[in-house]
N, C-alpha and C. Protein backbone atom coordinates (compact mmCIF):
# COMPACT_ATOMS: atom_id res chain seq x y z
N UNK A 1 42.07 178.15 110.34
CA UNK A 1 40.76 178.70 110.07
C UNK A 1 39.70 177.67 110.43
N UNK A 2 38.76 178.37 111.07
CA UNK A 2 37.51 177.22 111.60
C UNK A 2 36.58 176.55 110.03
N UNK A 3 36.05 175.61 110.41
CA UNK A 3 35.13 175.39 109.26
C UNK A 3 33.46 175.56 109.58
N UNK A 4 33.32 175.96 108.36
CA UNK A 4 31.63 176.96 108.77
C UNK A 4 31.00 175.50 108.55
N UNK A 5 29.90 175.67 109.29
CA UNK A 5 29.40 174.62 109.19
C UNK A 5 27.81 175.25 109.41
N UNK A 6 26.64 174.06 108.97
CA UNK A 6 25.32 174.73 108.79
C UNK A 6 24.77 173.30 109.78
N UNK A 7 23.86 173.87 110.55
CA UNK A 7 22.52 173.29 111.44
C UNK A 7 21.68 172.51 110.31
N UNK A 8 21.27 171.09 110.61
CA UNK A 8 20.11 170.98 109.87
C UNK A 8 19.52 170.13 110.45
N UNK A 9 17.52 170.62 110.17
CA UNK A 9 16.79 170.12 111.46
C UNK A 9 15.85 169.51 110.11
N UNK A 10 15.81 168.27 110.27
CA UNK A 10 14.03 167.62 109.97
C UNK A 10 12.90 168.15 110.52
N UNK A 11 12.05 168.12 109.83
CA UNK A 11 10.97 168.54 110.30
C UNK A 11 9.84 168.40 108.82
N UNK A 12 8.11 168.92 109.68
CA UNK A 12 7.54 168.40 108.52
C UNK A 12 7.21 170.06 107.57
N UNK A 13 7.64 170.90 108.01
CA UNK A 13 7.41 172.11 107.31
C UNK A 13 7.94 173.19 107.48
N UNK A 14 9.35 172.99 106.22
CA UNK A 14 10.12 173.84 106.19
C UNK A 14 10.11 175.07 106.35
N UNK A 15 9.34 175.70 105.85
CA UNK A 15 9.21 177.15 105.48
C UNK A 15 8.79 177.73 107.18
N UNK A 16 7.75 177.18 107.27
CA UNK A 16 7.48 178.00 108.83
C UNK A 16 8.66 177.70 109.66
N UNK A 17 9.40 176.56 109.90
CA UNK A 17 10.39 176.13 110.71
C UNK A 17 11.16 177.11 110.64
N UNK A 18 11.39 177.48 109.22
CA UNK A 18 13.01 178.70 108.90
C UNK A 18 11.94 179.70 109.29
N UNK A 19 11.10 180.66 109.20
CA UNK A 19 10.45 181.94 109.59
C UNK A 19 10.32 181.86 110.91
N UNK A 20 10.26 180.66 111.87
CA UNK A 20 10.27 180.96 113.32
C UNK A 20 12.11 180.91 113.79
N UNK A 21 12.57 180.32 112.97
CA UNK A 21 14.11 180.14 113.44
C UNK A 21 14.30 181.80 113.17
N UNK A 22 14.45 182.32 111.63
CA UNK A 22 14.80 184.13 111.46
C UNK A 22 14.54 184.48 112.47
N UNK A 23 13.11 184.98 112.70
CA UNK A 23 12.43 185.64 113.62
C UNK A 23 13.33 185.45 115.37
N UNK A 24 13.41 184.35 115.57
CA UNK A 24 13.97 184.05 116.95
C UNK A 24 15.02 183.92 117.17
N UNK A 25 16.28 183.76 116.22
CA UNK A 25 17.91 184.44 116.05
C UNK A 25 17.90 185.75 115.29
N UNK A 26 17.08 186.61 115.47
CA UNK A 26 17.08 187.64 113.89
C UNK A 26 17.73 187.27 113.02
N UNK A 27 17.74 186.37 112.30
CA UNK A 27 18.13 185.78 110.88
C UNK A 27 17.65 186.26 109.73
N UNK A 28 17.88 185.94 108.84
CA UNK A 28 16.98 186.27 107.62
C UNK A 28 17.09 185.13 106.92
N UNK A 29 15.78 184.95 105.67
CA UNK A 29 15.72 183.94 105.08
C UNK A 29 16.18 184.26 103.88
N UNK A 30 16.96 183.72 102.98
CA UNK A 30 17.47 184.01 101.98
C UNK A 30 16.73 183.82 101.03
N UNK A 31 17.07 184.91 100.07
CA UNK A 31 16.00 185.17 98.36
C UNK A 31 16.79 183.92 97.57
N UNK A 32 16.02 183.36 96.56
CA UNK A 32 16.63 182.89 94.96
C UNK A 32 17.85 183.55 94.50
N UNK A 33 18.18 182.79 94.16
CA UNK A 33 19.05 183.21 93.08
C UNK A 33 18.97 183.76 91.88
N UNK A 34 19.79 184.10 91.24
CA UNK A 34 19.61 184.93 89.83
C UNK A 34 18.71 186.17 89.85
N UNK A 35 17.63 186.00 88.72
CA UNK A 35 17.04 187.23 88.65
C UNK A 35 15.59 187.18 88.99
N UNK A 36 15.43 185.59 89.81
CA UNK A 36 14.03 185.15 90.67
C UNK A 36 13.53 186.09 91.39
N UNK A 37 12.31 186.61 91.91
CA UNK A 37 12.11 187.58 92.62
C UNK A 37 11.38 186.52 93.63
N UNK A 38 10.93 185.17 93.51
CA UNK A 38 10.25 184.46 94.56
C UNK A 38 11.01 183.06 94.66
N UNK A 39 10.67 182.14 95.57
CA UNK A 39 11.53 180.97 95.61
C UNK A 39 10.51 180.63 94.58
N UNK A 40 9.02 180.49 94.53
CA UNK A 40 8.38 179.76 93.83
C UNK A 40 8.23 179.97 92.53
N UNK A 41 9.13 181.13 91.95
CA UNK A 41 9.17 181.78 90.70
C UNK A 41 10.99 180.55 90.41
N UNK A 42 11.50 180.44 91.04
CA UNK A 42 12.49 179.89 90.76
C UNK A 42 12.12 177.91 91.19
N UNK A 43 11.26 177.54 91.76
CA UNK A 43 11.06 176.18 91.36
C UNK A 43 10.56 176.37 90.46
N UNK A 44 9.32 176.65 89.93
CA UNK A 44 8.75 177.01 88.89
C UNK A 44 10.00 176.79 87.75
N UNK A 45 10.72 177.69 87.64
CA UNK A 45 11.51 177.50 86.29
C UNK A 45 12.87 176.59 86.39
N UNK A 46 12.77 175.65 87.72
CA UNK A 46 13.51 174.58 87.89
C UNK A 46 12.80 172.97 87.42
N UNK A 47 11.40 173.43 87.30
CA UNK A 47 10.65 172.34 86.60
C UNK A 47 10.31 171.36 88.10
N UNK A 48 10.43 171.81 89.31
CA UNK A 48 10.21 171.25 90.70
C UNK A 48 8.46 171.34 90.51
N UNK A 49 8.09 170.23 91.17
CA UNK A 49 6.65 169.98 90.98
C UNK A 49 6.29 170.45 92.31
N UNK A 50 4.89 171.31 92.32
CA UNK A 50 4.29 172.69 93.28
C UNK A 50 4.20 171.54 94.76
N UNK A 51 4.04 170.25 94.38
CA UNK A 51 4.22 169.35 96.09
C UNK A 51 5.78 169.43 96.32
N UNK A 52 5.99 169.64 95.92
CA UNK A 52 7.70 169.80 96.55
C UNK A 52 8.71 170.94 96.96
N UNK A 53 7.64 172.53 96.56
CA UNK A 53 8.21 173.64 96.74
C UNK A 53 8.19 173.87 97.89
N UNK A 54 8.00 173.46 99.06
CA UNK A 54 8.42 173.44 100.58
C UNK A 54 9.38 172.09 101.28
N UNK A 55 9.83 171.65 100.26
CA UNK A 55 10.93 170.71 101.03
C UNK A 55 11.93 170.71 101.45
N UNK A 56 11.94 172.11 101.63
CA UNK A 56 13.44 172.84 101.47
C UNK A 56 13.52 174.41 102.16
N UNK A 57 14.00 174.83 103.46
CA UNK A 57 14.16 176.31 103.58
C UNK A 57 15.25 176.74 104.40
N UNK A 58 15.79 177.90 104.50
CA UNK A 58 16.77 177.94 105.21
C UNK A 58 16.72 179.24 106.14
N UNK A 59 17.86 179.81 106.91
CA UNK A 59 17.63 181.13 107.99
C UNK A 59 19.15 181.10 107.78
N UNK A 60 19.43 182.54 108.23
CA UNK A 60 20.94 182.79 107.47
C UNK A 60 20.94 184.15 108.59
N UNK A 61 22.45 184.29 109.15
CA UNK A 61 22.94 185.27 110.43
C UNK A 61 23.26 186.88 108.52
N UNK A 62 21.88 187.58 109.26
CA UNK A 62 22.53 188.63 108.40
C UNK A 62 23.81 189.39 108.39
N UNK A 63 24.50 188.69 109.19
CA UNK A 63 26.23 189.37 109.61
C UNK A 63 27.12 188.50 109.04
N UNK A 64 26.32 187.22 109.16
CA UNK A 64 27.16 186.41 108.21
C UNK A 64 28.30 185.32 109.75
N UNK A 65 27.98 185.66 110.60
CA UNK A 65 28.81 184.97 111.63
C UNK A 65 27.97 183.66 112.33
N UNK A 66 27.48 183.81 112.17
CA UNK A 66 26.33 182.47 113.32
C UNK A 66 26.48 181.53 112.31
N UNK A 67 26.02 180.42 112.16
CA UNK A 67 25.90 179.07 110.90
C UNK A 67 24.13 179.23 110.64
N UNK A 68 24.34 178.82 109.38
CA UNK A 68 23.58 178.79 108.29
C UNK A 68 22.36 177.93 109.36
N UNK A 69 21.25 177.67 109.11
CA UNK A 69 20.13 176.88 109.56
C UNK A 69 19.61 176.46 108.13
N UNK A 70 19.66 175.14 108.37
CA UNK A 70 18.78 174.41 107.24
C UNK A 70 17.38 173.48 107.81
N UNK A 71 16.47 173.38 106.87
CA UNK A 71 14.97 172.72 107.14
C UNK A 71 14.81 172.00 106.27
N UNK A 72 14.82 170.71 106.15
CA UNK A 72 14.53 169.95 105.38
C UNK A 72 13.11 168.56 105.45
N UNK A 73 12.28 168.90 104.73
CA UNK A 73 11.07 168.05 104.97
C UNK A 73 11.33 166.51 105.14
N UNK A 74 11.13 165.49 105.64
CA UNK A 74 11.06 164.00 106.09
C UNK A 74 9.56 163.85 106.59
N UNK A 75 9.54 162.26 106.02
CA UNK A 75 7.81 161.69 105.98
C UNK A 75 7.55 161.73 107.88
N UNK A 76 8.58 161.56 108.60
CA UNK A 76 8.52 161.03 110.18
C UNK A 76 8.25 161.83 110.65
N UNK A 77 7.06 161.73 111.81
CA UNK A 77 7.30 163.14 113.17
C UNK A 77 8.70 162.69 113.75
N UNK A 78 8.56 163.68 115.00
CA UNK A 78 9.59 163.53 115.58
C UNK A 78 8.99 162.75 116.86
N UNK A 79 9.63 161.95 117.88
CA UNK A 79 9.34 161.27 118.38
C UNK A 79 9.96 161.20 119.52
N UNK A 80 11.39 161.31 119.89
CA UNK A 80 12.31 161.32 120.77
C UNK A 80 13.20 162.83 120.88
N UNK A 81 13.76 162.96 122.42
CA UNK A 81 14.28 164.03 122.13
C UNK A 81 15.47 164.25 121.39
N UNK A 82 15.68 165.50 121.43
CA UNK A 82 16.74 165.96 120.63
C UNK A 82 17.95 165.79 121.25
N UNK A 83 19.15 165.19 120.48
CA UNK A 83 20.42 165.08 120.80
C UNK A 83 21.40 165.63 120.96
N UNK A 84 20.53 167.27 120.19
CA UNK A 84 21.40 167.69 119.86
C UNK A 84 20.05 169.07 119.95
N UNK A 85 20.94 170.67 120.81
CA UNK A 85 19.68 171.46 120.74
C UNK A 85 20.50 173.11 120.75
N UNK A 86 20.31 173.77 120.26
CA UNK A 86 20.19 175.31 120.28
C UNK A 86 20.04 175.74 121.84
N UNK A 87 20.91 176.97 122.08
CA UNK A 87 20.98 177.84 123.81
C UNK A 87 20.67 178.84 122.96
N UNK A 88 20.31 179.38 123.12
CA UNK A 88 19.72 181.67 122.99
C UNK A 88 20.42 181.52 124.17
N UNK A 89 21.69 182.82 123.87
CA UNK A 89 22.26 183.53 124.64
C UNK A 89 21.90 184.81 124.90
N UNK A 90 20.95 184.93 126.03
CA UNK A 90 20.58 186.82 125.67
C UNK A 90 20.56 187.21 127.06
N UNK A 91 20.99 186.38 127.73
CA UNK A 91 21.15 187.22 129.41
C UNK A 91 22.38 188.34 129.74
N UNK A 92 23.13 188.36 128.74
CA UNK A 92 24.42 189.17 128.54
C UNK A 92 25.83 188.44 129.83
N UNK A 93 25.53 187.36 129.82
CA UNK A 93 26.39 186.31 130.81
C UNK A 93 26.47 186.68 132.11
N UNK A 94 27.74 186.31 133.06
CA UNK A 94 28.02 186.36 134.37
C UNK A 94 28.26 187.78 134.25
N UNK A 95 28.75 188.92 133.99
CA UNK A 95 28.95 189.85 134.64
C UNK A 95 27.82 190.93 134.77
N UNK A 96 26.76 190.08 134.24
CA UNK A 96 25.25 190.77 134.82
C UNK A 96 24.63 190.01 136.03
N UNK A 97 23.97 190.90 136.91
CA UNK A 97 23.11 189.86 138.10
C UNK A 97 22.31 188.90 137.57
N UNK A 98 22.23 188.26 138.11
CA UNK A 98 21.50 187.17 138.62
C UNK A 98 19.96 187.69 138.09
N UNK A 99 19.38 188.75 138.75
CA UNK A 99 18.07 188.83 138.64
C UNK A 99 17.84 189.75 137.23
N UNK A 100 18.70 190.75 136.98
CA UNK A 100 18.40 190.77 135.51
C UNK A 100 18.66 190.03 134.44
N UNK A 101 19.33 188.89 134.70
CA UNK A 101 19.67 187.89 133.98
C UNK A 101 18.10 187.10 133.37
N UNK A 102 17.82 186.95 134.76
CA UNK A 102 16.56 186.52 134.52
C UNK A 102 15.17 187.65 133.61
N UNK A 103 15.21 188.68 133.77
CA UNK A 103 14.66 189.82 133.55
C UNK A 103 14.36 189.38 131.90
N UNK A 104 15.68 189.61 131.50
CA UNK A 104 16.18 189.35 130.25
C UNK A 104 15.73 188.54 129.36
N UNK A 105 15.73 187.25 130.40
CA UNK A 105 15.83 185.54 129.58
C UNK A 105 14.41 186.18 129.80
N UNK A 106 12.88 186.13 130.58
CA UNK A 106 11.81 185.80 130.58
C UNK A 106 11.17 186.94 129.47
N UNK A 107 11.84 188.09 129.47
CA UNK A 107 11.63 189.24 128.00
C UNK A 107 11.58 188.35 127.07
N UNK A 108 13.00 187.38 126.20
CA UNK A 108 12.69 186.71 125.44
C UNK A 108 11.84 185.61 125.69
N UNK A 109 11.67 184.83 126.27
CA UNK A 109 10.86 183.85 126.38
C UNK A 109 9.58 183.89 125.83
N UNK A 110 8.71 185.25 126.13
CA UNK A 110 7.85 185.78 125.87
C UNK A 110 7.63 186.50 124.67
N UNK A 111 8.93 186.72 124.25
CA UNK A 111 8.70 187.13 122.76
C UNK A 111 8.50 186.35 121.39
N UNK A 112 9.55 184.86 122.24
CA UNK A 112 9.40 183.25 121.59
C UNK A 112 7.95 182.90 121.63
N UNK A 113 7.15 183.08 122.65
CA UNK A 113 5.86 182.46 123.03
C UNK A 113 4.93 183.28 122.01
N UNK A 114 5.33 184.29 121.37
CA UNK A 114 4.10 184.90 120.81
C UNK A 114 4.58 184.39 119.10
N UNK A 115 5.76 183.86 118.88
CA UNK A 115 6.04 183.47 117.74
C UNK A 115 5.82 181.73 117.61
N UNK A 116 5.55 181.30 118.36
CA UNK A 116 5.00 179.87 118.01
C UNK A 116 5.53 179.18 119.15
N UNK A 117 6.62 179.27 119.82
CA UNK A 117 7.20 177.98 120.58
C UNK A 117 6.60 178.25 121.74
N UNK A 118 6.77 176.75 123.13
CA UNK A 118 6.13 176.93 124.27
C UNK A 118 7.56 176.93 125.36
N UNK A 119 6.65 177.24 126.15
CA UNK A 119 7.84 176.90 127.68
C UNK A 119 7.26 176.13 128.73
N UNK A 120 6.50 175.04 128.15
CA UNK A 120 5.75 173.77 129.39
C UNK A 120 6.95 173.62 129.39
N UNK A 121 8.52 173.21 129.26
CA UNK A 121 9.41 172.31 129.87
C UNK A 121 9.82 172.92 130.93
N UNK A 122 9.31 174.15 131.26
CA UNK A 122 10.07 175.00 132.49
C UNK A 122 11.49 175.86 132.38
N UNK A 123 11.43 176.03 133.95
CA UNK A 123 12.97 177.07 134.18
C UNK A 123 13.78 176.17 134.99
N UNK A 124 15.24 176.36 135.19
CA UNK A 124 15.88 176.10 135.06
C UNK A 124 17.11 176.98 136.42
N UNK A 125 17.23 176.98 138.05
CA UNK A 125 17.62 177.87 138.52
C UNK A 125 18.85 177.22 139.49
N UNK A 126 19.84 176.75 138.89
CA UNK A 126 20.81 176.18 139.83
C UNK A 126 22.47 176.36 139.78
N UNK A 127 23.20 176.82 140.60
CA UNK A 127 24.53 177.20 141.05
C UNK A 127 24.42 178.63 140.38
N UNK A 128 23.72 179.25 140.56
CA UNK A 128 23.91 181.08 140.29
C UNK A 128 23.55 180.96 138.48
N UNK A 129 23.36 179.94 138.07
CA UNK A 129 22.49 179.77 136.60
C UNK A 129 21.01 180.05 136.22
N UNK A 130 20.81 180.29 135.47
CA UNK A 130 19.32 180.28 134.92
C UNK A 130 18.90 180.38 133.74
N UNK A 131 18.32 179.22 133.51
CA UNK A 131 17.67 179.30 132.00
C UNK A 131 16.26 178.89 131.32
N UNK A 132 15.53 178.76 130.60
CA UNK A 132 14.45 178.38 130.28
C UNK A 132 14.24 177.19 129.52
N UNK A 133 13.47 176.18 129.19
CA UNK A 133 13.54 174.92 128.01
C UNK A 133 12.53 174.99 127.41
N UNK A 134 12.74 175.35 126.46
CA UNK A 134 11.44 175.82 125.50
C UNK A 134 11.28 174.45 124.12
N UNK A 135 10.18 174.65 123.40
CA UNK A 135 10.60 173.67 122.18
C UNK A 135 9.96 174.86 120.88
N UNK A 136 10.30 174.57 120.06
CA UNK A 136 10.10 175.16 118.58
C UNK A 136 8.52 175.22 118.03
N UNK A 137 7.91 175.39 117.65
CA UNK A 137 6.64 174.66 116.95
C UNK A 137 6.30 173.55 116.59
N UNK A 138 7.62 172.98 116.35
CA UNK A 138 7.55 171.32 115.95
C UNK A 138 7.48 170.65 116.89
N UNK A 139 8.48 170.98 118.24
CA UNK A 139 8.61 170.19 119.39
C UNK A 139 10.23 170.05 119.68
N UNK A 140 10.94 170.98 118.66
CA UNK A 140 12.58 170.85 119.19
C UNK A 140 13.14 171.28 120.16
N UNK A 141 13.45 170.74 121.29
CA UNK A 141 13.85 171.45 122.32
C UNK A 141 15.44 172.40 121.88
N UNK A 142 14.72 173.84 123.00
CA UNK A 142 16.33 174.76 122.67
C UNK A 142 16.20 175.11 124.17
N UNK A 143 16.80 175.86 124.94
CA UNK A 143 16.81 176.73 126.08
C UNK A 143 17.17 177.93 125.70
N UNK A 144 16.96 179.00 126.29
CA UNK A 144 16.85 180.41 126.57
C UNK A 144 17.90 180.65 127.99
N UNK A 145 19.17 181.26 128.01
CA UNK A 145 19.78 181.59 129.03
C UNK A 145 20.22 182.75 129.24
């Protein structure tokens, strides 16, 4: 059996980080626990002080198959690239052409662009491949293929 394992990205603001991650894997962000109806109804009665109720958020595969995404606040920007980065798979692979491949990837791209992230890093068009390099709101680089 594989072991599930969860993503976790620094950054300086959790909450939007996980609402652009949902939004751009259709994820969902997960409710409190118990009989909380808000996260901030549940720091609140965790005794968490109101500067600290965003240090923390997550995005979750509503199927339950993808890994967990975690956001966790740190004092640092980010500064260097990433070592480590996210592909969006949405071209439906090799046994689609080439040019709807592309069709595809620039549909999402554009649907990313209206949710916060950019595509100054460009495209990407070599040995019958194609993909996009986009970064997050923060500046995390992922590609689009």
């Amino acid at each position: 059996m594989a072991t599930d394992i969860q993503v976790v990205f620094d950054c300086a603001d959790p909450a939007a980080q996980a609402r652009f991650w949902a939004e751009a894997l259709r994820y969902v962000m997960p409710g409190p626990s118990g009989d909380f109806s808000t996260w901030e109804d549940w720091d609140r009665a965790q005794g968490i002080p109101e500067e600290h109720w965003n240090d923390a958020a997550a995005a979750e595969d509503p199927a339950g198959k993808g890994p967990r995404l975690f956001f966790q606040k740190v004092p640092e920007a980010k500064v260097a690239k990433n070592r480590v980065h996210i592909d969006l798979n949405v071209s439906g692979g090799p046994e689609v052409t080439l040019e709807e491949r592309k069709v595809r990837i620039w549909a999402e791209v554009e649907r990313l662009k209206v949710l916060g992230a950019d595509d100054h890093r460009g495209s990407m068009d070599q040995a019958g491949e194609f993909w996009v390099r986009m970064n997050d709101p923060e500046g995390n680089e992922f590609c689009v293929q």
